[in-house]
PDB file of N, CA and C in Angstrom:
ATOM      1  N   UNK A   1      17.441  -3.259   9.410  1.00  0.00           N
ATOM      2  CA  UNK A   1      16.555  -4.165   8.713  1.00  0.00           C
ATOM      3  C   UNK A   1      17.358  -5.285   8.069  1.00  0.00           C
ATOM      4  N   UNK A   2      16.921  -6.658   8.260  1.00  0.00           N
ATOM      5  CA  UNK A   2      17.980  -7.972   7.380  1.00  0.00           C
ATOM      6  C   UNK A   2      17.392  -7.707   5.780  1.00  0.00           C
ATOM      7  N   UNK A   3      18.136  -7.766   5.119  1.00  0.00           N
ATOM      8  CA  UNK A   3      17.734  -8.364   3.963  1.00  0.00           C
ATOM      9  C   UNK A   3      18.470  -9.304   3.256  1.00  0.00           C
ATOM     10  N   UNK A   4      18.133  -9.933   2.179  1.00  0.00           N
ATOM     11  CA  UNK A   4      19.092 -11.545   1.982  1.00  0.00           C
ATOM     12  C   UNK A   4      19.970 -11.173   1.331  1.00  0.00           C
ATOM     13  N   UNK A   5      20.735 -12.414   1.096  1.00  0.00           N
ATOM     14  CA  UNK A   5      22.200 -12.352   0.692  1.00  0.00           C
ATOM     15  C   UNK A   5      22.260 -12.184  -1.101  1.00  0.00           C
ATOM     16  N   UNK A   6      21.172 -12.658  -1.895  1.00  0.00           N
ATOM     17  CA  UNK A   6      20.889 -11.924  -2.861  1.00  0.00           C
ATOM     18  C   UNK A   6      19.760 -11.133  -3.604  1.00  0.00           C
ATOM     19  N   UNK A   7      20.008 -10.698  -4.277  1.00  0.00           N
ATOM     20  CA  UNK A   7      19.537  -9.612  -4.759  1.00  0.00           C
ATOM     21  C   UNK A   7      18.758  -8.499  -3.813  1.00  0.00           C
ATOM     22  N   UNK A   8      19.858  -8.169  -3.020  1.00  0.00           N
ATOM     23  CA  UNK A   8      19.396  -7.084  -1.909  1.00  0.00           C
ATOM     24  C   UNK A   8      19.144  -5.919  -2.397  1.00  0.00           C
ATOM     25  N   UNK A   9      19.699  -5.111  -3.149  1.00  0.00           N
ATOM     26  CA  UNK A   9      19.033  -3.892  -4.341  1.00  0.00           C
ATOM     27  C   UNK A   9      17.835  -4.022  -4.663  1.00  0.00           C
ATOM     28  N   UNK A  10      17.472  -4.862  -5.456  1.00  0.00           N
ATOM     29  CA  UNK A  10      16.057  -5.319  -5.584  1.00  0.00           C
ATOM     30  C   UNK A  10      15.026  -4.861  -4.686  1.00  0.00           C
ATOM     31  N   UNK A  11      15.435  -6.083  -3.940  1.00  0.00           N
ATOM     32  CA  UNK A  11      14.495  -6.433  -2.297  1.00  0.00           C
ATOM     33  C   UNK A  11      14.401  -5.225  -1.366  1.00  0.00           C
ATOM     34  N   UNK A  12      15.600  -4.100  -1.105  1.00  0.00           N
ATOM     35  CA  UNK A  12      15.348  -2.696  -0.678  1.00  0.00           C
ATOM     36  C   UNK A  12      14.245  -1.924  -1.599  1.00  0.00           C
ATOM     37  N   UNK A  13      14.920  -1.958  -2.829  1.00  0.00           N
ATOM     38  CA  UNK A  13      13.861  -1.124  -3.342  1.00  0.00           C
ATOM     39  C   UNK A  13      12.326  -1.387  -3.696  1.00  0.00           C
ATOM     40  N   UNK A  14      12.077  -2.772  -3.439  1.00  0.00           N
ATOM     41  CA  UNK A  14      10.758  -3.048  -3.323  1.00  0.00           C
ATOM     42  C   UNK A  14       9.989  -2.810  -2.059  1.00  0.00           C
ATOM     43  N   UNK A  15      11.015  -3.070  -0.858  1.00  0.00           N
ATOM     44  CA  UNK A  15      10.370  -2.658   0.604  1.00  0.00           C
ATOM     45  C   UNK A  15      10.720  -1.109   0.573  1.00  0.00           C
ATOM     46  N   UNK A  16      11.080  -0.654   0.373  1.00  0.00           N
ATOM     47  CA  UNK A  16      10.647   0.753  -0.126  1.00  0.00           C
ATOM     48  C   UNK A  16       9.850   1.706  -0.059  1.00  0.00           C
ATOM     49  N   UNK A  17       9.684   1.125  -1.371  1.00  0.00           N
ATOM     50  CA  UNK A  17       8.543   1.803  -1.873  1.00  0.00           C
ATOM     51  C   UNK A  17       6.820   0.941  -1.354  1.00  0.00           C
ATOM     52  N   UNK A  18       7.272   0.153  -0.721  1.00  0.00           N
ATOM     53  CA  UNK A  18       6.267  -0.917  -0.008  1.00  0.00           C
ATOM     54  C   UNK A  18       6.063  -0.127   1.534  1.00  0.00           C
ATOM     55  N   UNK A  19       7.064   0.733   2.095  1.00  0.00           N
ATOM     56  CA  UNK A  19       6.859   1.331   3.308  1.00  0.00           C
ATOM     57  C   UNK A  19       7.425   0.104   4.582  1.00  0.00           C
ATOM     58  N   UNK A  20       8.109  -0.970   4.065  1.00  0.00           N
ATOM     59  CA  UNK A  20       8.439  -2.282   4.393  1.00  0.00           C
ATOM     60  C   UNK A  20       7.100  -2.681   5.148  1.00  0.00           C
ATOM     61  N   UNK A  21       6.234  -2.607   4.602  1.00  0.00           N
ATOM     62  CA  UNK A  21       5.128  -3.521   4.871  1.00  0.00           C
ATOM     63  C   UNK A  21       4.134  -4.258   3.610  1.00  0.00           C
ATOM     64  N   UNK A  22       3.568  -5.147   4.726  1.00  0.00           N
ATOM     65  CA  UNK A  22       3.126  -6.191   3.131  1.00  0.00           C
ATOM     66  C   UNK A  22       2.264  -5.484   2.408  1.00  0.00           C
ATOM     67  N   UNK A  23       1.934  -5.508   0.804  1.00  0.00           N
ATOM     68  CA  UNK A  23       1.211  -4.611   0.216  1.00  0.00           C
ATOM     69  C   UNK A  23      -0.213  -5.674  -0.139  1.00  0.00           C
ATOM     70  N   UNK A  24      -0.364  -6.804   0.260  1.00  0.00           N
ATOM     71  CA  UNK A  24      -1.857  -7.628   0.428  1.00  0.00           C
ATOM     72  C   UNK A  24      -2.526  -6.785   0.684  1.00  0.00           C
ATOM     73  N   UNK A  25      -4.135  -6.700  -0.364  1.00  0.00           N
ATOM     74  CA  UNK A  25      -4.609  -5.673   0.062  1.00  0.00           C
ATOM     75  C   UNK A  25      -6.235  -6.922   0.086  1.00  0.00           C
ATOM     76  N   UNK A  26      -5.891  -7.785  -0.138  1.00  0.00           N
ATOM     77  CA  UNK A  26      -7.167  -8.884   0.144  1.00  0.00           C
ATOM     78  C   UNK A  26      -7.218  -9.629  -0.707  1.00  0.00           C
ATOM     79  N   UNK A  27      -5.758 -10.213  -1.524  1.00  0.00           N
ATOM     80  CA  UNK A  27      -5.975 -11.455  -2.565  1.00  0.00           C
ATOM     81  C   UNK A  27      -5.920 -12.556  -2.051  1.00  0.00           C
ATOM     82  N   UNK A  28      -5.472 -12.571  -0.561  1.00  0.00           N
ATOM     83  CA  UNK A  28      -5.227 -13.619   0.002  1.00  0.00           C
ATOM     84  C   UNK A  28      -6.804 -14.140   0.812  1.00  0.00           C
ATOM     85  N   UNK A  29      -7.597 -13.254   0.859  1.00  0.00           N
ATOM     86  CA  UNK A  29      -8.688 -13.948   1.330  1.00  0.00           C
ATOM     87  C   UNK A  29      -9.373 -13.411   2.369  1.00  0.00           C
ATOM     88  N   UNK A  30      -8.184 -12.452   3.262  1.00  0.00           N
ATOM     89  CA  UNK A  30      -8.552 -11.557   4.509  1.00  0.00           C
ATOM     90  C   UNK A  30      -8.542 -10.234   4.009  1.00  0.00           C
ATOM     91  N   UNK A  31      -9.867  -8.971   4.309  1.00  0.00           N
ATOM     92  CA  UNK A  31      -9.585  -8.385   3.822  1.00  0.00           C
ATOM     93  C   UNK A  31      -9.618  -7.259   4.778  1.00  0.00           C
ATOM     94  N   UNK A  32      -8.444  -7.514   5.216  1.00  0.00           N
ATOM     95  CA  UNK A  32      -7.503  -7.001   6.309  1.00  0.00           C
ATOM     96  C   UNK A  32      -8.048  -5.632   7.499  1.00  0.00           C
ATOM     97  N   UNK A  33      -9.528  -5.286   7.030  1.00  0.00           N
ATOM     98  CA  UNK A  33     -10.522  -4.582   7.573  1.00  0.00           C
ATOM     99  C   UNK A  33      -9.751  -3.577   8.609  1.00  0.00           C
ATOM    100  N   UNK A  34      -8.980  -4.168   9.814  1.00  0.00           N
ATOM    101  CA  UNK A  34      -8.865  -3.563  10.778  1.00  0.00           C
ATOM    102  C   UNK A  34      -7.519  -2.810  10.658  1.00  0.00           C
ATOM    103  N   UNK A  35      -7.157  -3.134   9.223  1.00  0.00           N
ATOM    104  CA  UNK A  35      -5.748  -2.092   9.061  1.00  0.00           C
ATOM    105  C   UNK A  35      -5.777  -1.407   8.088  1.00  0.00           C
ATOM    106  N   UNK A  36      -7.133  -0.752   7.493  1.00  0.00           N
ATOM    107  CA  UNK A  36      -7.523  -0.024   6.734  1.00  0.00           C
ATOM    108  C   UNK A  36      -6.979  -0.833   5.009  1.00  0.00           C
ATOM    109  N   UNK A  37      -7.757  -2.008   4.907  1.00  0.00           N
ATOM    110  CA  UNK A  37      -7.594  -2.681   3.862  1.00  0.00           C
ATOM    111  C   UNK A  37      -6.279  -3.061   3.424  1.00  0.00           C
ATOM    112  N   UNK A  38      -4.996  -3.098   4.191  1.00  0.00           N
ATOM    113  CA  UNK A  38      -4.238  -3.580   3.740  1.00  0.00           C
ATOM    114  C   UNK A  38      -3.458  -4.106   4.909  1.00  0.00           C
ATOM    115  N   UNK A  39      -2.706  -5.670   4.579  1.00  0.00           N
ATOM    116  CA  UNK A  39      -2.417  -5.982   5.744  1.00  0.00           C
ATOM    117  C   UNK A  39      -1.151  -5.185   6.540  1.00  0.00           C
ATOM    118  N   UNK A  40      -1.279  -5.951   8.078  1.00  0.00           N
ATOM    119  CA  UNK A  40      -0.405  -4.673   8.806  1.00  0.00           C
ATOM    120  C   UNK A  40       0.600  -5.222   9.203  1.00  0.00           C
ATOM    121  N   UNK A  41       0.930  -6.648   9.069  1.00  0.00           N
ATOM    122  CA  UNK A  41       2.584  -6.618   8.906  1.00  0.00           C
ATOM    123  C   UNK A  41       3.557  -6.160   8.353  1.00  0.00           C
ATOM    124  N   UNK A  42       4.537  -5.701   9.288  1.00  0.00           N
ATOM    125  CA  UNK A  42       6.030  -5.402   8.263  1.00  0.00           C
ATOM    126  C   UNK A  42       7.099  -5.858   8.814  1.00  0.00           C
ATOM    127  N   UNK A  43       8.336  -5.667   7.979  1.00  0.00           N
ATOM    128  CA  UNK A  43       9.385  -6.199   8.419  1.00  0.00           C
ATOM    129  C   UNK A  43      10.222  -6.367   9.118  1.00  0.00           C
ATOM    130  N   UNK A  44      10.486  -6.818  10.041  1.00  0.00           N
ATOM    131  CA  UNK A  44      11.454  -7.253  10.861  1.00  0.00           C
ATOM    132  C   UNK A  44      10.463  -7.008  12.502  1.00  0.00           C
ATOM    133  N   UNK A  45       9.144  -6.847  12.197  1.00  0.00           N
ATOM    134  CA  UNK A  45       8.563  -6.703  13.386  1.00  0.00           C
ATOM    135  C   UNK A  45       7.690  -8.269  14.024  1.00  0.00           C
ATOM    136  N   UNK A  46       7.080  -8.386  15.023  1.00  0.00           N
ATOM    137  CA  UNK A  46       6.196  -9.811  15.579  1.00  0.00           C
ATOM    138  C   UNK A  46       4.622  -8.968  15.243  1.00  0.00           C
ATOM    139  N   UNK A  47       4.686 -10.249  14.428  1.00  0.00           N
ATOM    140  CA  UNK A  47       3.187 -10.343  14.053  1.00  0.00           C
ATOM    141  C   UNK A  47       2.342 -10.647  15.643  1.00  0.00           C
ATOM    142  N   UNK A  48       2.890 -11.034  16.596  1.00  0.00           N
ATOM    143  CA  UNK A  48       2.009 -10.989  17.817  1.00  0.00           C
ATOM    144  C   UNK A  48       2.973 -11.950  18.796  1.00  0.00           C
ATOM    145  N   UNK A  49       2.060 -12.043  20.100  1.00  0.00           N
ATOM    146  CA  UNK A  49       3.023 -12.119  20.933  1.00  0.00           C
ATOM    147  C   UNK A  49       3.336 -13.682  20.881  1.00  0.00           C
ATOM    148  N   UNK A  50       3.554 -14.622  20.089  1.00  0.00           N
ATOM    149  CA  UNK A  50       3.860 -15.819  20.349  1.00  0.00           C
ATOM    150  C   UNK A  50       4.366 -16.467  19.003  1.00  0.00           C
ATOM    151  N   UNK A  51       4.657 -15.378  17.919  1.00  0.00           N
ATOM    152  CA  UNK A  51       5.206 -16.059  16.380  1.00  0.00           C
ATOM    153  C   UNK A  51       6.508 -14.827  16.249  1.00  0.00           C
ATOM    154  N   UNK A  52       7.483 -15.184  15.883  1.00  0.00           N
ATOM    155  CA  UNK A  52       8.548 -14.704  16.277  1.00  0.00           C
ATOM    156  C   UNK A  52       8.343 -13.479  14.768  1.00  0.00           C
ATOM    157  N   UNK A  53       9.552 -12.974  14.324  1.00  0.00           N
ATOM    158  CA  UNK A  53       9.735 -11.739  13.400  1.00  0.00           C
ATOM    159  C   UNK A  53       9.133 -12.372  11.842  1.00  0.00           C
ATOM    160  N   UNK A  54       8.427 -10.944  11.423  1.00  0.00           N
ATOM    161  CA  UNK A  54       8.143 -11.160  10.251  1.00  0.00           C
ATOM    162  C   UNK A  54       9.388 -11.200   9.483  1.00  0.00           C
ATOM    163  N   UNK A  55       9.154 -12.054   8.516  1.00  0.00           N
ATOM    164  CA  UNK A  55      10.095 -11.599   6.991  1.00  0.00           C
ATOM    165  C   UNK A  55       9.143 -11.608   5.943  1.00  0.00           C
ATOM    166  N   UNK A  56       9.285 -10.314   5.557  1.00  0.00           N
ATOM    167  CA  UNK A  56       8.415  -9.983   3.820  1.00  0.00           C
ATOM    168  C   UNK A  56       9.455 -10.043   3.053  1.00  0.00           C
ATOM    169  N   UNK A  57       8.558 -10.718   1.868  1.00  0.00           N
ATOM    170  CA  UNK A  57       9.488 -11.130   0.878  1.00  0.00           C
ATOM    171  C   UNK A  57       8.935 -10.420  -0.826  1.00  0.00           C
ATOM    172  N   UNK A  58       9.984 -10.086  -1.612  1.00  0.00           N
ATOM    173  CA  UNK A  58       9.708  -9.411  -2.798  1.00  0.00           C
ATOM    174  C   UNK A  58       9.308 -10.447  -3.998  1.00  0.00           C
ATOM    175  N   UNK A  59       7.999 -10.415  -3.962  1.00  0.00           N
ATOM    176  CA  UNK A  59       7.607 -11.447  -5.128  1.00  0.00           C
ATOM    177  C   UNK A  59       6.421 -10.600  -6.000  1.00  0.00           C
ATOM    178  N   UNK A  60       6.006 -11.374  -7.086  1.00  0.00           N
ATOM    179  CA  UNK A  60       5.444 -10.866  -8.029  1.00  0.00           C
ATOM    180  C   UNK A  60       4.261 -10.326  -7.679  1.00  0.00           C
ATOM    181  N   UNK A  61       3.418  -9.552  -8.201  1.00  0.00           N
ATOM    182  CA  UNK A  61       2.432  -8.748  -7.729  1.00  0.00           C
ATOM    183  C   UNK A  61       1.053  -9.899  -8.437  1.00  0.00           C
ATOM    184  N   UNK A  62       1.473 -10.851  -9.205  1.00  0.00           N
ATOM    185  CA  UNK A  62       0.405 -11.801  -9.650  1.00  0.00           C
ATOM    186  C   UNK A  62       0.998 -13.144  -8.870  1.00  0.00           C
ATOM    187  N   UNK A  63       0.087 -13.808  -7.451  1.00  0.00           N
ATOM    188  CA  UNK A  63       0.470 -14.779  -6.975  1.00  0.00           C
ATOM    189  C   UNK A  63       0.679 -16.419  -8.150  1.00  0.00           C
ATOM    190  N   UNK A  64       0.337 -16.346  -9.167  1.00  0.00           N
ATOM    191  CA  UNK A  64       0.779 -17.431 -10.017  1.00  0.00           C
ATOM    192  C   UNK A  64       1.665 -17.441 -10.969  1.00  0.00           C
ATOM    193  N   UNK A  65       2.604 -16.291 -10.766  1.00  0.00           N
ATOM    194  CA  UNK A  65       3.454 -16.579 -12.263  1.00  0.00           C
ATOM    195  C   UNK A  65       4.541 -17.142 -10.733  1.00  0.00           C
ATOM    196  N   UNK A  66       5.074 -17.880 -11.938  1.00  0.00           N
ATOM    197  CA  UNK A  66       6.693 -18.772 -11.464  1.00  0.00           C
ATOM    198  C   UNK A  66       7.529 -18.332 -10.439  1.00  0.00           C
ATOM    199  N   UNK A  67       8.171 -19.273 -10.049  1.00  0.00           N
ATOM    200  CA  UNK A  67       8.933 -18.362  -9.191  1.00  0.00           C
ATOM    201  C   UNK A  67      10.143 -18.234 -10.233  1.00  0.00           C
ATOM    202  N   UNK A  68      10.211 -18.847 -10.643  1.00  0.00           N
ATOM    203  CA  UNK A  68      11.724 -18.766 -12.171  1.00  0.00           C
ATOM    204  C   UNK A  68      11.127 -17.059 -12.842  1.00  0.00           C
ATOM    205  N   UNK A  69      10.117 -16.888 -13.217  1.00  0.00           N
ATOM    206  CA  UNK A  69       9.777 -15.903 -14.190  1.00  0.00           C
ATOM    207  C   UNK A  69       9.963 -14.943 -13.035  1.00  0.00           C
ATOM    208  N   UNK A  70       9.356 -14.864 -11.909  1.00  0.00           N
ATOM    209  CA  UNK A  70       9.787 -13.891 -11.025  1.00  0.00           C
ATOM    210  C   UNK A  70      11.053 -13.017 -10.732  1.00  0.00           C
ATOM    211  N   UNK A  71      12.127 -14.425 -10.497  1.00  0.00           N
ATOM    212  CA  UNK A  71      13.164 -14.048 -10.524  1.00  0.00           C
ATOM    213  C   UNK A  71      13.635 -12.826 -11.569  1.00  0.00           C
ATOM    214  N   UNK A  72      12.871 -12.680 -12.223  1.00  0.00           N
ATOM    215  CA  UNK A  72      13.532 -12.127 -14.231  1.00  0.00           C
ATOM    216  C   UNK A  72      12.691 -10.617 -13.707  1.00  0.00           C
ATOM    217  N   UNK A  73      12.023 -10.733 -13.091  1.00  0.00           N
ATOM    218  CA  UNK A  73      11.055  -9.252 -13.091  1.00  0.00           C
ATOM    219  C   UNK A  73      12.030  -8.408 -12.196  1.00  0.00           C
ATOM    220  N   UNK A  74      11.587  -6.862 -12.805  1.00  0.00           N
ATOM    221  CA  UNK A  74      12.508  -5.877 -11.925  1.00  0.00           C
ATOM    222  C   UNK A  74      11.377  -5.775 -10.775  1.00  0.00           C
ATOM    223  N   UNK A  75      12.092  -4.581  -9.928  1.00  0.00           N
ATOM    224  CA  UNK A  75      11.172  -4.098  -8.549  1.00  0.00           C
ATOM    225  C   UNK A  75      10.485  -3.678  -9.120  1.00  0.00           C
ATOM    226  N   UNK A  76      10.008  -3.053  -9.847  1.00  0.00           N
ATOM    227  CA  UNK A  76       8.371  -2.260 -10.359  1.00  0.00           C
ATOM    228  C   UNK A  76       7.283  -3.339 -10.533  1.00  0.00           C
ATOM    229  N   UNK A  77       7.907  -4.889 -10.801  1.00  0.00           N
ATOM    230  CA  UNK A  77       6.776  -5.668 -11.010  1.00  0.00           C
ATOM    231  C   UNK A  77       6.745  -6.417  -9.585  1.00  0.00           C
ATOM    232  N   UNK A  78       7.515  -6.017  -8.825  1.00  0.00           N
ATOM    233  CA  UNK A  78       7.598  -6.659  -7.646  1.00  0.00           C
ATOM    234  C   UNK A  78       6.757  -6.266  -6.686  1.00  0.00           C
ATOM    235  N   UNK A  79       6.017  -7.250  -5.426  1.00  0.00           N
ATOM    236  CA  UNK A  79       5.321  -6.545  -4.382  1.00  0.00           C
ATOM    237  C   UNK A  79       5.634  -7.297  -3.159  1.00  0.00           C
ATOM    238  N   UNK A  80       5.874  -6.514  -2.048  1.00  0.00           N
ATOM    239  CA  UNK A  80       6.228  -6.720  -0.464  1.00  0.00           C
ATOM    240  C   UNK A  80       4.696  -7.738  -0.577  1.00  0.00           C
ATOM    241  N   UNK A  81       5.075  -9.278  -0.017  1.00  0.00           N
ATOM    242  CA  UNK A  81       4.239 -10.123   0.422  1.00  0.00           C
ATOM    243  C   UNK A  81       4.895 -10.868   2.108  1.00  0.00           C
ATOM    244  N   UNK A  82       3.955 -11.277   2.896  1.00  0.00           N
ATOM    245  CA  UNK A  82       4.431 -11.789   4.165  1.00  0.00           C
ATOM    246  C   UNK A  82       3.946 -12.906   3.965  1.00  0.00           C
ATOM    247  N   UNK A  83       4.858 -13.550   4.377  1.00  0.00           N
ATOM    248  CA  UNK A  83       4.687 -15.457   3.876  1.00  0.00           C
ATOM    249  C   UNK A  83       3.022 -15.817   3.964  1.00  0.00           C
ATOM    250  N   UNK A  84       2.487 -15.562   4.889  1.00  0.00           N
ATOM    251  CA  UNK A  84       1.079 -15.824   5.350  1.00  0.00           C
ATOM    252  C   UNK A  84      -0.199 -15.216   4.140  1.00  0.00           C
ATOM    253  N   UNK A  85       0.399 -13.879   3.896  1.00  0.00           N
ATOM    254  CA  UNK A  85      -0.295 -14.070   2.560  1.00  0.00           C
ATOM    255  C   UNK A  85      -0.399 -14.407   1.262  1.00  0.00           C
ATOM    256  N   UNK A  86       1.071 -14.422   0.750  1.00  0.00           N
ATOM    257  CA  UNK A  86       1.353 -14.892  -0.285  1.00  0.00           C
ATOM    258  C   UNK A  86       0.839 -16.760  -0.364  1.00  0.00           C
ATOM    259  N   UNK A  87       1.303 -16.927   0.696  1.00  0.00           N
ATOM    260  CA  UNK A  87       0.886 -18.508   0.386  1.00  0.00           C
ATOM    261  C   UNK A  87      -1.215 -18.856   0.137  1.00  0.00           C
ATOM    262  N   UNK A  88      -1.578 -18.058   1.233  1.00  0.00           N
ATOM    263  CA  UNK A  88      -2.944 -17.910   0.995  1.00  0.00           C
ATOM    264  C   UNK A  88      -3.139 -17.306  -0.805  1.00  0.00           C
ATOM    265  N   UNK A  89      -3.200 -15.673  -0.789  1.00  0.00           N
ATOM    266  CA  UNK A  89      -3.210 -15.768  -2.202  1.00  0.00           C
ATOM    267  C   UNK A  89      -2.887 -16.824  -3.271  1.00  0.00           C
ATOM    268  N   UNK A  90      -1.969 -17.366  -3.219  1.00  0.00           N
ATOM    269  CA  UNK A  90      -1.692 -18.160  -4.179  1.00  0.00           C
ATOM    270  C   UNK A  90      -2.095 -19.793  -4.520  1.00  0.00           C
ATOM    271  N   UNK A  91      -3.034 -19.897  -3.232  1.00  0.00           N
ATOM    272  CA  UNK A  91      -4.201 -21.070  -2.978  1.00  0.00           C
ATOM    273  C   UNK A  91      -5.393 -20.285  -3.190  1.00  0.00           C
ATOM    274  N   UNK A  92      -5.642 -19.373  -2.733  1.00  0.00           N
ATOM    275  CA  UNK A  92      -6.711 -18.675  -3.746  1.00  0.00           C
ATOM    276  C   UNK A  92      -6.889 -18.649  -5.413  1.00  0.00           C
ATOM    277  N   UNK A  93      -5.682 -18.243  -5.977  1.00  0.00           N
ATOM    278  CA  UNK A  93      -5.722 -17.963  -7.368  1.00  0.00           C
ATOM    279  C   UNK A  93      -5.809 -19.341  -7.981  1.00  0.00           C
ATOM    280  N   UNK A  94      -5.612 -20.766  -7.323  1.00  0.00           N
ATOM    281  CA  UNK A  94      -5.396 -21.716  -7.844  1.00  0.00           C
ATOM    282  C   UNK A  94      -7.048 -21.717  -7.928  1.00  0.00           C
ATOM    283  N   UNK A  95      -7.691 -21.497  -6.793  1.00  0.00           N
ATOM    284  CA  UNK A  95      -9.037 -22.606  -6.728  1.00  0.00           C
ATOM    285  C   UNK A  95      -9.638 -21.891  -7.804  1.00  0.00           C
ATOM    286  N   UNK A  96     -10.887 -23.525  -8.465  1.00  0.00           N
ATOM    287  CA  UNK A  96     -11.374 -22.408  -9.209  1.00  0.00           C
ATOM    288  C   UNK A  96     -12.628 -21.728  -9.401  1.00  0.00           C
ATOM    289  N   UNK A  97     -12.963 -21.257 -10.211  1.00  0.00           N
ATOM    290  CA  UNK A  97     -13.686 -19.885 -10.340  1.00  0.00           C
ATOM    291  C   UNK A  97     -15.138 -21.073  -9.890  1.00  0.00           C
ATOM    292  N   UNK A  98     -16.119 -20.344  -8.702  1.00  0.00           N
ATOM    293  CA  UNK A  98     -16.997 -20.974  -8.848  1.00  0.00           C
ATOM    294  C   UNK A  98     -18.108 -20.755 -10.005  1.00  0.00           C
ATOM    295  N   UNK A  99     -18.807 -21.841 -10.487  1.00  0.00           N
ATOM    296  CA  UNK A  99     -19.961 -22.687 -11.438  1.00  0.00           C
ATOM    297  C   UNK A  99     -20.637 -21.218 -12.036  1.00  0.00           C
ATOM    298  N   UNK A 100     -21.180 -20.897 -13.008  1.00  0.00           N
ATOM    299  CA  UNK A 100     -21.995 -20.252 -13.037  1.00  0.00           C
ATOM    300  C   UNK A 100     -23.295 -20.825 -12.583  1.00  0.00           C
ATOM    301  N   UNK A 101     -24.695 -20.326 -12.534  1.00  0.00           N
ATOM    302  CA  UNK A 101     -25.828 -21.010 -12.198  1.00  0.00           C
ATOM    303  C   UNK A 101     -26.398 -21.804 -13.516  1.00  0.00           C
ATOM    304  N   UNK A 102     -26.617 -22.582 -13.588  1.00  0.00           N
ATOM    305  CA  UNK A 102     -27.255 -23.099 -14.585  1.00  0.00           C
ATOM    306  C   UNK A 102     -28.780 -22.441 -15.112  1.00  0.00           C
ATOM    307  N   UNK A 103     -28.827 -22.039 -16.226  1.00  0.00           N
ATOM    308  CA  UNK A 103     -30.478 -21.138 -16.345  1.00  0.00           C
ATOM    309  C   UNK A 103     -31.110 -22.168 -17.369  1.00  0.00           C
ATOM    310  N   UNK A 104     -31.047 -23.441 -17.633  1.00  0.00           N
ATOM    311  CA  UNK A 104     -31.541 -23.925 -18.125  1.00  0.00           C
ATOM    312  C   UNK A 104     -32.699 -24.681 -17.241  1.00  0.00           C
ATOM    313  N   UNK A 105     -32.711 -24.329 -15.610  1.00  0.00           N
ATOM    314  CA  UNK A 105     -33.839 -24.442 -14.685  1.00  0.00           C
ATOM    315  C   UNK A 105     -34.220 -23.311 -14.288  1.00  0.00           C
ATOM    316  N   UNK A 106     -33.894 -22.406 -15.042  1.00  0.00           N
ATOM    317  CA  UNK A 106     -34.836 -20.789 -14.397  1.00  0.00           C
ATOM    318  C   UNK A 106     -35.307 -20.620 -13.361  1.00  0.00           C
ATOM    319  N   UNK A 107     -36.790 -21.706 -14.344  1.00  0.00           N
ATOM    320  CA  UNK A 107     -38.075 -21.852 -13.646  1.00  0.00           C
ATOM    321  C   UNK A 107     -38.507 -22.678 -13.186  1.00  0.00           C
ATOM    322  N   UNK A 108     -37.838 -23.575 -12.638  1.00  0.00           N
ATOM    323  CA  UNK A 108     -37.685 -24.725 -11.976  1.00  0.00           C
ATOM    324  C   UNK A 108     -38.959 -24.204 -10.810  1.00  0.00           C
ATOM    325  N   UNK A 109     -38.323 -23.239  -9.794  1.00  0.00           N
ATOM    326  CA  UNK A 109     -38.849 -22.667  -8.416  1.00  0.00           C
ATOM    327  C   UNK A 109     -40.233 -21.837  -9.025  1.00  0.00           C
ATOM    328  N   UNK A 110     -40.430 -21.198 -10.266  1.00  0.00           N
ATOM    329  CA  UNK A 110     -41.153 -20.357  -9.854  1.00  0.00           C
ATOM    330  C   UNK A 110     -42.888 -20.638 -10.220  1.00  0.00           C
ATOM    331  N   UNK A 111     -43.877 -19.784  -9.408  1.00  0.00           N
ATOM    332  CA  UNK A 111     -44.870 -20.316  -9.064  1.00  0.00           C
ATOM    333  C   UNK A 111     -45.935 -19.142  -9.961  1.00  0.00           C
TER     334      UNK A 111
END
């Protein structure tokens, strides 16, 4: 298995205990249905036949904290993400929360 040139302690012990696969379990938007709710990439394998080897990477288990503050977290706050979801999640967590309904037309519709 590659892992990077730093903080490889870390990054083992987060793929780990991750089973070296991504631990997205649907923040990113897919909710990964056909791999029993969690996605089914892992590391160092092809996501399919025409995108070359995954690399999962050890980042925070909340797609918006920093990548600086990240750095500072041990593996327990860490979670196996595959580029594809982390980047989704973390365009998810940005957008925002949709409107509540307005009830000051209730009864606009009703008859």
């Amino acid at each position: 298995m590659s892992t990077p040139l730093a903080a490889a302690e870390v990054f083992r012990a987060v793929m780990t205990a991750a089973g070296w696969r991504c631990q997205c379990t649907g923040r990113c938007g897919n909710p990964h249905a056909k791999s029993g709710a969690r996605c089914p990439r892992e590391h160092d394998k092809y996501a399919g036949k025409h995108g070359g080897p995954v690399r999962l990477m050890a980042a925070a288990a909340d797609p918006l904290t920093s990548e600086r503050r990240a750095a500072a977290l041990g593996a327990g706050e860490l979670r196996a993400w595959c580029p594809q979801c982390l980047t989704a999640a973390r365009r998810a967590a940005k957008r925002p929360a949709p409107a509540a309904p307005d009830t000051s037309q209730g009864a606009l519709f009703d008859l």
